[in-house]
C-alpha atoms as a PDB file:
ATOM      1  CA  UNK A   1     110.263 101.117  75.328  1.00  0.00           C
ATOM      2  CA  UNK A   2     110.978 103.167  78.572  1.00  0.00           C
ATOM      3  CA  UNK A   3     114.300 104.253  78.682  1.00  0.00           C
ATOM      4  CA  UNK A   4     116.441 102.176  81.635  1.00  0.00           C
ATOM      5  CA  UNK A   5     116.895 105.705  83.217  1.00  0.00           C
ATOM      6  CA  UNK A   6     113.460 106.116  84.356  1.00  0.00           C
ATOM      7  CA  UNK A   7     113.182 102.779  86.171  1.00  0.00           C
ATOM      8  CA  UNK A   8     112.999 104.038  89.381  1.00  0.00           C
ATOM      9  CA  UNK A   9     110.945 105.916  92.338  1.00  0.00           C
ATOM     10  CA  UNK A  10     110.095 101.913  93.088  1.00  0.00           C
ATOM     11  CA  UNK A  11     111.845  99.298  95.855  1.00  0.00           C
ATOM     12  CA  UNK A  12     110.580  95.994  95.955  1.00  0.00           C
ATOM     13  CA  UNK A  13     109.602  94.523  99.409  1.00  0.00           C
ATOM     14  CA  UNK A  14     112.171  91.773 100.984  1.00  0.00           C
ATOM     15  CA  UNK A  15     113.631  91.194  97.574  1.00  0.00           C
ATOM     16  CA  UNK A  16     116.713  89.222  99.076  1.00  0.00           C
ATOM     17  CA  UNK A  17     114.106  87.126 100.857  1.00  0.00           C
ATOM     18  CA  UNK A  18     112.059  86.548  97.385  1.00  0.00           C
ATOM     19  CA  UNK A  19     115.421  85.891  95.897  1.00  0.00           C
ATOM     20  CA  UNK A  20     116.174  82.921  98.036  1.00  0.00           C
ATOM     21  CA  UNK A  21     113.123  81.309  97.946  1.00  0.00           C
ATOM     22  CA  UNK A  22     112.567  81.072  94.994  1.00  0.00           C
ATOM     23  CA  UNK A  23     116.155  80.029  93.943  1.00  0.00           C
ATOM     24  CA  UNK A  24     115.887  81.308  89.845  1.00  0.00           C
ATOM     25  CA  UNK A  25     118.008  79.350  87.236  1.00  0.00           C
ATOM     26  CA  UNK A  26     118.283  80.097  83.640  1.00  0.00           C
ATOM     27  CA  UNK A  27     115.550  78.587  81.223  1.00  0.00           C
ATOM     28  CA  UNK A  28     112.991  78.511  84.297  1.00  0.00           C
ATOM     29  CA  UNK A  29     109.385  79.630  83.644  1.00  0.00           C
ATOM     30  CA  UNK A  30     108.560  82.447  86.512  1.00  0.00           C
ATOM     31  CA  UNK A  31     105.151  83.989  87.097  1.00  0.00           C
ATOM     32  CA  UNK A  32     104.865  87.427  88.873  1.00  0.00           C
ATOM     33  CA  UNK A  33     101.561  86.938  89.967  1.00  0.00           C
ATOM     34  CA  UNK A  34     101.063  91.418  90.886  1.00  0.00           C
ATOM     35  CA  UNK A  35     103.620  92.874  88.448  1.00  0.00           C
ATOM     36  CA  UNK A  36     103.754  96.334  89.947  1.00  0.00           C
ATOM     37  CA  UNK A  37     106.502  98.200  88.621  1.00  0.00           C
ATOM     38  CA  UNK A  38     108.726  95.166  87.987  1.00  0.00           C
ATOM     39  CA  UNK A  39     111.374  95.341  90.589  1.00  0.00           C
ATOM     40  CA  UNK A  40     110.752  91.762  91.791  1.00  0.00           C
ATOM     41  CA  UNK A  41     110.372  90.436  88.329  1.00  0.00           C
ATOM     42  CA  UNK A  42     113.047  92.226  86.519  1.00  0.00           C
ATOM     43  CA  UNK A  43     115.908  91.221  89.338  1.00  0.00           C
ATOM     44  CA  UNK A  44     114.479  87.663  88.947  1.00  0.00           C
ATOM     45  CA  UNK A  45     114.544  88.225  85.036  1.00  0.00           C
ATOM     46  CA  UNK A  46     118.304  88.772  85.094  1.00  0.00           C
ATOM     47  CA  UNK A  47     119.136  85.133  86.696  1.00  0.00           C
ATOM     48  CA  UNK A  48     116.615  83.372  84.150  1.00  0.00           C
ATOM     49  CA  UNK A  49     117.943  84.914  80.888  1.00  0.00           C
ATOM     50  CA  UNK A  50     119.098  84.221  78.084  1.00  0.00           C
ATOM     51  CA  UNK A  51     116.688  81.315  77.958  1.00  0.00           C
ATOM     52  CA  UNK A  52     114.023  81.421  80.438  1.00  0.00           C
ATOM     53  CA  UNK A  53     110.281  82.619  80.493  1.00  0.00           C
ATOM     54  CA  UNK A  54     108.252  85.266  83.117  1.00  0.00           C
ATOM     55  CA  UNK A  55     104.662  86.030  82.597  1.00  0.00           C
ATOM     56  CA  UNK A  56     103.281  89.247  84.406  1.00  0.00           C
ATOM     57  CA  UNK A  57      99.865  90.393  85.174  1.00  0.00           C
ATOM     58  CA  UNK A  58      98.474  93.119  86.833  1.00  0.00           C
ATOM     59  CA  UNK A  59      95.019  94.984  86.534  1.00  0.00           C
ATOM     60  CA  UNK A  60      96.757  98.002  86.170  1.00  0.00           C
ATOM     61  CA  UNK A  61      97.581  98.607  82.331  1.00  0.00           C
ATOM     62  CA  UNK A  62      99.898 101.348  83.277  1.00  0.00           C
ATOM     63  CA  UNK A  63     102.114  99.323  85.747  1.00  0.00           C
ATOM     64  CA  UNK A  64     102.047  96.476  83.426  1.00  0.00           C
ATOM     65  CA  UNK A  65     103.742  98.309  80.628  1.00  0.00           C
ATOM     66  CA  UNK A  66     106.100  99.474  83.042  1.00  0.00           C
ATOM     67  CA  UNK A  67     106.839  96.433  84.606  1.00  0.00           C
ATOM     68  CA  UNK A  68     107.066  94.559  81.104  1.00  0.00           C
ATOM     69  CA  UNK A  69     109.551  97.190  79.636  1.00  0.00           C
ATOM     70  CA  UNK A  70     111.353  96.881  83.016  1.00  0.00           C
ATOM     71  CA  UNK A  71     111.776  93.162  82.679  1.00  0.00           C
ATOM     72  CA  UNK A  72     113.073  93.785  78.785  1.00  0.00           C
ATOM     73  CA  UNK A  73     115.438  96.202  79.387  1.00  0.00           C
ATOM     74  CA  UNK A  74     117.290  94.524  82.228  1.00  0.00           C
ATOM     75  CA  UNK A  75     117.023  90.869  81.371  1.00  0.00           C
ATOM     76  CA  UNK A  76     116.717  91.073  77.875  1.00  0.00           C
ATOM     77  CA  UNK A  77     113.747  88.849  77.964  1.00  0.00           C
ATOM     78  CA  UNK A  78     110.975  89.654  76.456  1.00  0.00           C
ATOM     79  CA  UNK A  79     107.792  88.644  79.054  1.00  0.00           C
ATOM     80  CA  UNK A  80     104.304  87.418  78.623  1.00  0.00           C
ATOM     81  CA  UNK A  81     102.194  90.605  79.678  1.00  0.00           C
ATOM     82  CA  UNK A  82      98.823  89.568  80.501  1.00  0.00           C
ATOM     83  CA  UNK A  83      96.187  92.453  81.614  1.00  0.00           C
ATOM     84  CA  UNK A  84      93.801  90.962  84.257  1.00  0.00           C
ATOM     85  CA  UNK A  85      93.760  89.701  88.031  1.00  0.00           C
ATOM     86  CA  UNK A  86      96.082  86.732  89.409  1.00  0.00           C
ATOM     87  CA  UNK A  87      92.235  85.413  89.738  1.00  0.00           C
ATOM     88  CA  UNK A  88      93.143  84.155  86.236  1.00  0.00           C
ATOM     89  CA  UNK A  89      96.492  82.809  86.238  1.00  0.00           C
ATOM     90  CA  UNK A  90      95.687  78.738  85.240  1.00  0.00           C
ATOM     91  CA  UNK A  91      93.614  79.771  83.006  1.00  0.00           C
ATOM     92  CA  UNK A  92      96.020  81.767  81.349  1.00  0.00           C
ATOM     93  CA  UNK A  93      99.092  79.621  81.424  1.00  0.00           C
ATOM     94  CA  UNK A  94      96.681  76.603  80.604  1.00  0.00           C
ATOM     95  CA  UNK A  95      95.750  78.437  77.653  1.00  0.00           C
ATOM     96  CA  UNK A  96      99.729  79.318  76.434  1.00  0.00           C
ATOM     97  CA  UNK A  97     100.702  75.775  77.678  1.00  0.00           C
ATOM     98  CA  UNK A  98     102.690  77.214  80.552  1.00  0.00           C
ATOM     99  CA  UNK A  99     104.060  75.500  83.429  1.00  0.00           C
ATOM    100  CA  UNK A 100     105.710  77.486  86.074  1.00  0.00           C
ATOM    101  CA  UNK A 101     108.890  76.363  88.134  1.00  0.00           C
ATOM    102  CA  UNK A 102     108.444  79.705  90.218  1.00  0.00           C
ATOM    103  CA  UNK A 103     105.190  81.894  91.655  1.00  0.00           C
ATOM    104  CA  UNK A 104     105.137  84.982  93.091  1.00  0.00           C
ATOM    105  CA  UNK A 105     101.890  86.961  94.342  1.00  0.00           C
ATOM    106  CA  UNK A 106     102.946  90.403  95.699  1.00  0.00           C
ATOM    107  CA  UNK A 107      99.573  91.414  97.739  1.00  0.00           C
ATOM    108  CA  UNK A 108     100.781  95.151  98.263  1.00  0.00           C
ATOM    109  CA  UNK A 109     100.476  98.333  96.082  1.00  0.00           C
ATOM    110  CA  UNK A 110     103.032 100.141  94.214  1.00  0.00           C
ATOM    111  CA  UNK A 111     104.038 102.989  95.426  1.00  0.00           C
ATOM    112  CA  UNK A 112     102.613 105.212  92.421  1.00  0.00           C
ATOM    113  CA  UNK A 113      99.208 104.178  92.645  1.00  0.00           C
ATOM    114  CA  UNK A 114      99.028 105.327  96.375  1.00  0.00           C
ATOM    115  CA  UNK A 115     101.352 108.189  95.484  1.00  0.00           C
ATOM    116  CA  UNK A 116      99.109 109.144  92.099  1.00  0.00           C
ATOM    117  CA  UNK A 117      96.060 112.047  93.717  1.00  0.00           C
ATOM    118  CA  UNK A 118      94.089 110.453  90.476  1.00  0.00           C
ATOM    119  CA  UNK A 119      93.626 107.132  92.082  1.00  0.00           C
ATOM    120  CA  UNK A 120      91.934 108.745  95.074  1.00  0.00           C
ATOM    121  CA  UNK A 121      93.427 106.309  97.809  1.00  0.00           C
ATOM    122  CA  UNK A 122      95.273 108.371 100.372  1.00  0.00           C
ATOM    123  CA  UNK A 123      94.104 111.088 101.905  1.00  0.00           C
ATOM    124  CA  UNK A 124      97.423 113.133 101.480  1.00  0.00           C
ATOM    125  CA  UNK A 125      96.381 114.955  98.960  1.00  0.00           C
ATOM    126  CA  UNK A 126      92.357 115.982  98.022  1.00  0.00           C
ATOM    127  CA  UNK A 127      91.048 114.101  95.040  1.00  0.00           C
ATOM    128  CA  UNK A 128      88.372 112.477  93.677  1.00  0.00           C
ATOM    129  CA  UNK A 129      87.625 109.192  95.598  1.00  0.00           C
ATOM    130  CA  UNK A 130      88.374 106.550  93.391  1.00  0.00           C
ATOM    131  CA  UNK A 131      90.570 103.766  94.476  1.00  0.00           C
ATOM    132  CA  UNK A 132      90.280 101.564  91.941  1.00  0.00           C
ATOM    133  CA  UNK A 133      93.323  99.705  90.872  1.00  0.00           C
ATOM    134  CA  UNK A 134      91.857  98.868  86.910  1.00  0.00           C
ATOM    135  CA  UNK A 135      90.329 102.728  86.818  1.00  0.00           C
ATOM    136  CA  UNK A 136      88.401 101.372  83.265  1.00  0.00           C
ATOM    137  CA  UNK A 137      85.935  99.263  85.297  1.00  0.00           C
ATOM    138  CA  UNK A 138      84.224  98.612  88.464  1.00  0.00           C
ATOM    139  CA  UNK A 139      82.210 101.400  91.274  1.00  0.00           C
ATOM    140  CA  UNK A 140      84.364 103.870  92.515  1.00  0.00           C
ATOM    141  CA  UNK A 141      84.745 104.226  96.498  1.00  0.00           C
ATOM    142  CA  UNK A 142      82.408 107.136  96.297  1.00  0.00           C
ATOM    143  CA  UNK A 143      79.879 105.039  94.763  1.00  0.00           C
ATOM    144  CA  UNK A 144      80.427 102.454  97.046  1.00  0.00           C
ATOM    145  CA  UNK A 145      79.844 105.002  99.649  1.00  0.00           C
ATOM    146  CA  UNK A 146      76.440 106.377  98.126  1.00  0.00           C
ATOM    147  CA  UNK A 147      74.750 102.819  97.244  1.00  0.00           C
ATOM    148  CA  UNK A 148      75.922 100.828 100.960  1.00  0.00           C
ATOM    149  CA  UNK A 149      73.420 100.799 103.655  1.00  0.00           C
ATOM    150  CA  UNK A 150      75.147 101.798 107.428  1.00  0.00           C
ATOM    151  CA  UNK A 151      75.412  97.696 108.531  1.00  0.00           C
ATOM    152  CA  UNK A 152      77.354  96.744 105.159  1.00  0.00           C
ATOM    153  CA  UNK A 153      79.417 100.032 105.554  1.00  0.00           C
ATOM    154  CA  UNK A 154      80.229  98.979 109.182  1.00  0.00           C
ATOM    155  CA  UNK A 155      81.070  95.643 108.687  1.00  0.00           C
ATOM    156  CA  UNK A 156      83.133  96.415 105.304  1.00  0.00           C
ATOM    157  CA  UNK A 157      85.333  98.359 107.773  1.00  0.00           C
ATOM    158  CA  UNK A 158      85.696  96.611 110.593  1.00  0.00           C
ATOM    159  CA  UNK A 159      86.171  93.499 108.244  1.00  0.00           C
ATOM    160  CA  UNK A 160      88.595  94.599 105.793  1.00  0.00           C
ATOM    161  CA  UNK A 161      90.269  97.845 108.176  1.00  0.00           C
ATOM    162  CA  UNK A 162      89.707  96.160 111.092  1.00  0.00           C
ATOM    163  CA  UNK A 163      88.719  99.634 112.346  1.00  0.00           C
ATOM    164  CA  UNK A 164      87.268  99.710 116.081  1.00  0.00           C
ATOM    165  CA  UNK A 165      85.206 102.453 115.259  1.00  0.00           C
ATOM    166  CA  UNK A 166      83.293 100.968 112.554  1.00  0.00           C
ATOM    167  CA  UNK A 167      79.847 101.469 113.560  1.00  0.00           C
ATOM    168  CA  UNK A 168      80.815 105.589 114.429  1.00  0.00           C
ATOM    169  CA  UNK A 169      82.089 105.954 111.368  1.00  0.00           C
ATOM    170  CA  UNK A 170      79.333 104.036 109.085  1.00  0.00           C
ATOM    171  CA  UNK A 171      76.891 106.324 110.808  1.00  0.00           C
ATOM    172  CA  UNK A 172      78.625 109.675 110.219  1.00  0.00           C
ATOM    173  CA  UNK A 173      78.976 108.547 106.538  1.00  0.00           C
ATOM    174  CA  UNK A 174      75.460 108.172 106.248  1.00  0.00           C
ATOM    175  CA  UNK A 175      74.635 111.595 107.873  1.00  0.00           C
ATOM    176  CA  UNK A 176      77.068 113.577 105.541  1.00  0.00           C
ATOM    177  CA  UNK A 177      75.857 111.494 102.478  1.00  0.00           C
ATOM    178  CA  UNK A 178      72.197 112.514 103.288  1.00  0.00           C
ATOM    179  CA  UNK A 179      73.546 116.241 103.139  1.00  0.00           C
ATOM    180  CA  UNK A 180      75.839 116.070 100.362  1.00  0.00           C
ATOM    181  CA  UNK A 181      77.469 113.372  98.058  1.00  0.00           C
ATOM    182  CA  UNK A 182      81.012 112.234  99.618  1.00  0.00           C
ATOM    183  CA  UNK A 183      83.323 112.462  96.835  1.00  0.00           C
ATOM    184  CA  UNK A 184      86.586 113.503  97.877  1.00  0.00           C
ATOM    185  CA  UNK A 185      89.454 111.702  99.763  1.00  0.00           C
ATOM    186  CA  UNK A 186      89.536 114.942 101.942  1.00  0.00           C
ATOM    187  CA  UNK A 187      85.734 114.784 102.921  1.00  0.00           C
ATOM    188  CA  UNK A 188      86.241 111.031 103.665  1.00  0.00           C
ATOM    189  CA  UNK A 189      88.998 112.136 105.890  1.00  0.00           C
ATOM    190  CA  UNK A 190      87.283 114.845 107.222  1.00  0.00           C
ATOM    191  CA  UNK A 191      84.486 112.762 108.704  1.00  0.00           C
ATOM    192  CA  UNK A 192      86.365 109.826 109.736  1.00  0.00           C
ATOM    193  CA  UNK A 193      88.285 112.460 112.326  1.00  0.00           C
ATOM    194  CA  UNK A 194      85.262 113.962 113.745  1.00  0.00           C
ATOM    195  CA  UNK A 195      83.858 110.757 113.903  1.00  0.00           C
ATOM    196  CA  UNK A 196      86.593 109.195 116.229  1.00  0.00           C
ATOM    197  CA  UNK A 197      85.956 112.972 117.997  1.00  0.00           C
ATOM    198  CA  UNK A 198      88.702 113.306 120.546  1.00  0.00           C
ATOM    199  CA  UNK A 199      90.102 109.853 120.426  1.00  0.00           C
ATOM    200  CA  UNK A 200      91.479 111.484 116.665  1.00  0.00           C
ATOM    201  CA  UNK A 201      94.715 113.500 118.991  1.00  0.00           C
ATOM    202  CA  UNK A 202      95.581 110.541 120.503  1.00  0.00           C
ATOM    203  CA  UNK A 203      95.591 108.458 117.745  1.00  0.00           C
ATOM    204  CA  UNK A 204      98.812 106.613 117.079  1.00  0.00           C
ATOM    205  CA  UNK A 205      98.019 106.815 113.321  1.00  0.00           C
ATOM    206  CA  UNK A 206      95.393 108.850 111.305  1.00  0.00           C
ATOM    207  CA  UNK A 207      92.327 108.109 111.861  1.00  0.00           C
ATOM    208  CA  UNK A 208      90.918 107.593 108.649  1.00  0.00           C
ATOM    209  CA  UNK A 209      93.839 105.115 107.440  1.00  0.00           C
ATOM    210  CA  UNK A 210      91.730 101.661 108.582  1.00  0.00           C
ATOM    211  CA  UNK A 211      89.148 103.119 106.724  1.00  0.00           C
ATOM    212  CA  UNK A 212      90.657 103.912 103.542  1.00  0.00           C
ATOM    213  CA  UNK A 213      92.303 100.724 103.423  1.00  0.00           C
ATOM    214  CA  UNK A 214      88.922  99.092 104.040  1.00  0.00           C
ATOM    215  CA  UNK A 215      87.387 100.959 101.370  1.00  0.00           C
ATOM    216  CA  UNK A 216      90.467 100.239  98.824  1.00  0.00           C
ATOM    217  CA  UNK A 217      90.161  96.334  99.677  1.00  0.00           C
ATOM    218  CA  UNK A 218      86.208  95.895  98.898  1.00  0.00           C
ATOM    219  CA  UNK A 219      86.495  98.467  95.746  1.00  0.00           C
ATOM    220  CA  UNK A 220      88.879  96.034  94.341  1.00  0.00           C
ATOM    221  CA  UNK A 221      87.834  93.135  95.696  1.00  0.00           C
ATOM    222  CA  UNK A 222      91.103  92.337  97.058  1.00  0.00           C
ATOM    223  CA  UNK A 223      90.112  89.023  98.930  1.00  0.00           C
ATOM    224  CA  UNK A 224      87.764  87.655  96.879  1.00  0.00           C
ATOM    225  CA  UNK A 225      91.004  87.766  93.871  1.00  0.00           C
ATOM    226  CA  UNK A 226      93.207  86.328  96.783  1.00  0.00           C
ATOM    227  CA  UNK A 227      90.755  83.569  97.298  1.00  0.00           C
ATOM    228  CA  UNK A 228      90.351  82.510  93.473  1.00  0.00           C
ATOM    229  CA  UNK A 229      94.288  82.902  93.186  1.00  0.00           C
ATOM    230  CA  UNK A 230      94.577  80.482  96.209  1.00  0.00           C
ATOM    231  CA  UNK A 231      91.987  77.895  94.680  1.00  0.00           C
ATOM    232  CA  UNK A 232      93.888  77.489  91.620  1.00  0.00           C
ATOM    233  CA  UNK A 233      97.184  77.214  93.784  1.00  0.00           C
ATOM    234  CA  UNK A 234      95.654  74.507  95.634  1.00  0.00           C
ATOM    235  CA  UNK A 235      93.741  72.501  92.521  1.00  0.00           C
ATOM    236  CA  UNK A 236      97.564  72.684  90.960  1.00  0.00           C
ATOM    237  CA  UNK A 237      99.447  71.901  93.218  1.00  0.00           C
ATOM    238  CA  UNK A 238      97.245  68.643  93.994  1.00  0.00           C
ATOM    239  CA  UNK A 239      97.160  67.936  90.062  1.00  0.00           C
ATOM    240  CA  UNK A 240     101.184  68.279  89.979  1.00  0.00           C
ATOM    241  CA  UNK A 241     101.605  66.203  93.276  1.00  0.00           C
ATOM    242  CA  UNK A 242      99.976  63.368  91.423  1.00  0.00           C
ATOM    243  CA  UNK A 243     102.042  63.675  88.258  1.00  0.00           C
ATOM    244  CA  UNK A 244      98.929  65.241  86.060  1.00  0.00           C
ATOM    245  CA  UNK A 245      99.167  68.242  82.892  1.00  0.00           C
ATOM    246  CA  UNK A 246      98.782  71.236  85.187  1.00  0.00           C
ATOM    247  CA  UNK A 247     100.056  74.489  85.053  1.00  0.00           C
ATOM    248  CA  UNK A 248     102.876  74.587  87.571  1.00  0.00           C
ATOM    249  CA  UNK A 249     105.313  72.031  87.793  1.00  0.00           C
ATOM    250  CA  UNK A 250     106.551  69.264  90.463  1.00  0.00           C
ATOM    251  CA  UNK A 251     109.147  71.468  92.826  1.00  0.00           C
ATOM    252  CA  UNK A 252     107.253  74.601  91.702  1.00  0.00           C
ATOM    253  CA  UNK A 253     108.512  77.516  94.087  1.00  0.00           C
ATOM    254  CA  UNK A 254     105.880  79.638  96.004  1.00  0.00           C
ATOM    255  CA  UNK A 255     105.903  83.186  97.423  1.00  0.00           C
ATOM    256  CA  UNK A 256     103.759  84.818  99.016  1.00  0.00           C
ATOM    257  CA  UNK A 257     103.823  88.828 100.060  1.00  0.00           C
ATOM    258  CA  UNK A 258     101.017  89.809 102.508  1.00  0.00           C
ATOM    259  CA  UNK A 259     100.704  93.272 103.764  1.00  0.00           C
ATOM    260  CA  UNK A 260      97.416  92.953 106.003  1.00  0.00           C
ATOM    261  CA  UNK A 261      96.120  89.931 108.492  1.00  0.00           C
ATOM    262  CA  UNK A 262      93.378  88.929 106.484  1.00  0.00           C
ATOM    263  CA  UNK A 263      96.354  88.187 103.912  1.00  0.00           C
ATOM    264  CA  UNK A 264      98.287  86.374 105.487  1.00  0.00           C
ATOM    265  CA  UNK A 265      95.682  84.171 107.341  1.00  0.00           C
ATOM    266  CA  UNK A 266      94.412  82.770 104.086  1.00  0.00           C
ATOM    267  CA  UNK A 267      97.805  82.032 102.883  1.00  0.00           C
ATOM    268  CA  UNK A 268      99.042  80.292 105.799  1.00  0.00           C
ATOM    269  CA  UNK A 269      95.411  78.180 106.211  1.00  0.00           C
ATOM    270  CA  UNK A 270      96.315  77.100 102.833  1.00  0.00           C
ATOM    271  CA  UNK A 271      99.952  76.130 103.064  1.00  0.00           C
ATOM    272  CA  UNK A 272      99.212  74.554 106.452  1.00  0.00           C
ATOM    273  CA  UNK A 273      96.105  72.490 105.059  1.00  0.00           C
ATOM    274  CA  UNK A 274      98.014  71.189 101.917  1.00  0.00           C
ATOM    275  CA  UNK A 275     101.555  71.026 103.884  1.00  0.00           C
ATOM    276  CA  UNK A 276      99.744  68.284 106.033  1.00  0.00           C
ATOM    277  CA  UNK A 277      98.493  66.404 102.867  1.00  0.00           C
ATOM    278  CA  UNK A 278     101.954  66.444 101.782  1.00  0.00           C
ATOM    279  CA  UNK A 279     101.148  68.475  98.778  1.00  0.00           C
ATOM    280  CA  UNK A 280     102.991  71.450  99.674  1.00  0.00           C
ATOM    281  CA  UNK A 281     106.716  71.442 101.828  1.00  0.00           C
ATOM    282  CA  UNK A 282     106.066  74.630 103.863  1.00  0.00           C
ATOM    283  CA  UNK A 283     109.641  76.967 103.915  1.00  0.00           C
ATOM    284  CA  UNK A 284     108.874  77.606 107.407  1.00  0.00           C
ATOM    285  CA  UNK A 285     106.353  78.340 110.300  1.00  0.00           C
ATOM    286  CA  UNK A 286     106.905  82.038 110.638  1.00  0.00           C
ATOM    287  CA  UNK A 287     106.637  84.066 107.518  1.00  0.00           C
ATOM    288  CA  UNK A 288     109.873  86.471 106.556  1.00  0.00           C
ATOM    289  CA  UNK A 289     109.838  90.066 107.584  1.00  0.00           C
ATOM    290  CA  UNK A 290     111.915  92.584 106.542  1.00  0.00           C
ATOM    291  CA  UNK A 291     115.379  93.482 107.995  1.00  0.00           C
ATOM    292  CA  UNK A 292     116.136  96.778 110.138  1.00  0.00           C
ATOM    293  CA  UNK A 293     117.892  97.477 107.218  1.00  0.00           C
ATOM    294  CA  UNK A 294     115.252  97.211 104.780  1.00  0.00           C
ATOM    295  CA  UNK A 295     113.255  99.272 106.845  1.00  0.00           C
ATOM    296  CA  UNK A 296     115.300 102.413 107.593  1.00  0.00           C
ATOM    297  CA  UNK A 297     115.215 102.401 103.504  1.00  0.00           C
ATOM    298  CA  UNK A 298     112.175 101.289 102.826  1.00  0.00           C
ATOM    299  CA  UNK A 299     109.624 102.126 105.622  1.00  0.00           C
ATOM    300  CA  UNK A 300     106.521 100.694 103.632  1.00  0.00           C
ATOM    301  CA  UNK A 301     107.768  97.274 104.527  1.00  0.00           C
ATOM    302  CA  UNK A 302     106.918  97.454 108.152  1.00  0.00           C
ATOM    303  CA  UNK A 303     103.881  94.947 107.746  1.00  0.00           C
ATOM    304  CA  UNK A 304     104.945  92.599 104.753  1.00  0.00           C
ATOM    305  CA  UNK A 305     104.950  89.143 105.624  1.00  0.00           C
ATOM    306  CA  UNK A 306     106.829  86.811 102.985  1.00  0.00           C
ATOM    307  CA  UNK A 307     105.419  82.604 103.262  1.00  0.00           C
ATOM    308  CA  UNK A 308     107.165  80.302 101.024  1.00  0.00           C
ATOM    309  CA  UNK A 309     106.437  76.644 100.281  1.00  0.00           C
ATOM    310  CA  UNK A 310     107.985  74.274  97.322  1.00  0.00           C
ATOM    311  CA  UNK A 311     105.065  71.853  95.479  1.00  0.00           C
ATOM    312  CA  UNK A 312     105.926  68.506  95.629  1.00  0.00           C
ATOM    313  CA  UNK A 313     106.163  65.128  98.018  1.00  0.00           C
ATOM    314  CA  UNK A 314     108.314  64.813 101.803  1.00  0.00           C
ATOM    315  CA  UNK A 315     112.004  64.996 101.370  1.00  0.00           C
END
């Protein structure tokens, strides 16, 4: 086990926000959806012991240790650690007989995998381009780059980075590419710059963020996870609304942390859609943000946007 000492480096987003919405009591079942490095699930851990259950999973082997230990150390409890996407999660706590009283899908990164040069997703440092989040399968982003044609290049970054210069940038990828193979995070950057030409000194941020993030969401295939994730919310939800085996239970609590538009649009089409079936009690219209306070300590927080809802019928 990792020693308590070395649980750090991490802060969990809106954490007293989580807290509250999800309202943990001892012996309750809680499933962190995106374990990361724990913080959410191991200060949720501590009001569920001595009896209660949490299940983790993350694509990320490394975090998931982490995360598991995390929970272990600080709760006592001893999670569920599954390996795999939140794609899976009914399947998974069908197959253990599961039902969770509490959800939580973290959309963001932790800080180590954008901090790690390996993972080849900022362009801080030079490394290989990699950006995958399970580095033991899937294309690389400088695969994607090589096998893309300029139109599905463009629109994967506009899309996903909602980048204005899209179509520049798609275009100056395939003219370096037809040189030499784009494998670094520093050649990426390189070209995004002299693609947005002199627009790059006026830019608020650096040019090539949009476009990494772009790239990281369609390596991973962020949404498409999001969109399973949200199916089985939804097919639950409706099966414990109506009293049927399921894998979340009547007055389940829901939270969801989204960190780009695209996010937080599907989550809120969702909650909206089954809030006016009466499936879902929605915590409120606007989603959570964090606290000046959070945010002088915790910059990275700046976009998360926290929506809650509670399964069950109208109070």
């Amino acid at each position: 086990m990792i020693p308590p000492a070395d649980f750090s480096g991490h802060m969990p987003v809106l954490l007293r926000e989580v807290l509250e919405s999800l309202q943990p009591i001892s012996g309750a079942t809680f499933v962190d959806c995106t374990a990361g490095r724990g913080g959410h699930a191991a200060a949720i851990a501590k009001q569920l012991a001595p009896d209660g259950r949490v299940v983790l999973f993350d694509i990320d082997r490394v975090n998931l240790a982490f995360s598991a230990a995390r929970v272990e150390a600080e709760s006592g409890i001893t999670p569920i650690a599954v390996h795999g996407s939140f794609s899976a999660v009914g399947r998974e706590l069908d197959a253990r007989g599961l039902r969770a009283d509490m959800i939580l899908a973290d959309l963001g990164f932790a800080s180590n995998q954008m901090d790690d040069p390996e993972r080849g997703m900022s362009f801080t440092h030079d490394a290989p381009l990699d950006m995958r989040l399970d580095r033991t399968v899937g294309q690389t982003a400088a695969q994607f780059l090589e096998r893309l044609s300029e139109r599905e290049l463009a629109d994967i970054i506009f899309q996903f980075g909602e980048e204005p210069y899209s179509r520049r940038i798609a275009s100056k990828i395939v003219e370096i590419r037809a040189q030499t193979p784009i494998k670094s995070t520093s050649q990426l950057a390189d070209l995004v710059r002299e693609a947005y030409g002199s627009r790059a000194r006026t830019s608020r941020m650096h040019p090539a963020t949009r476009t990494f993030m772009a790239l990281r969401i369609a390596v991973n295939d962020e949404l498409g996870a999001l969109r399973a994730f949200l199916e089985q919310l939804a097919f639950a939800a409706i099966r414990a609304h109506e009293s049927s085996p399921t894998w979340m239970n009547l007055g389940a609590r829901v939270a969801v942390i989204g960190f780009h538009s695209l996010e937080d649009r599907m989550v809120k089409r969702l909650f909206v859609e089954l809030s006016q079936r009466s499936i879902l009690r929605v915590g409120r219209k606007q989603p959570m943000v964090a606290s000046e306070a959070e945010l002088a300590e915790n910059p990275r927080a700046r976009s998360a946007k926290l929506r809650t809802a509670t399964v069950g019928r109208p109070e």
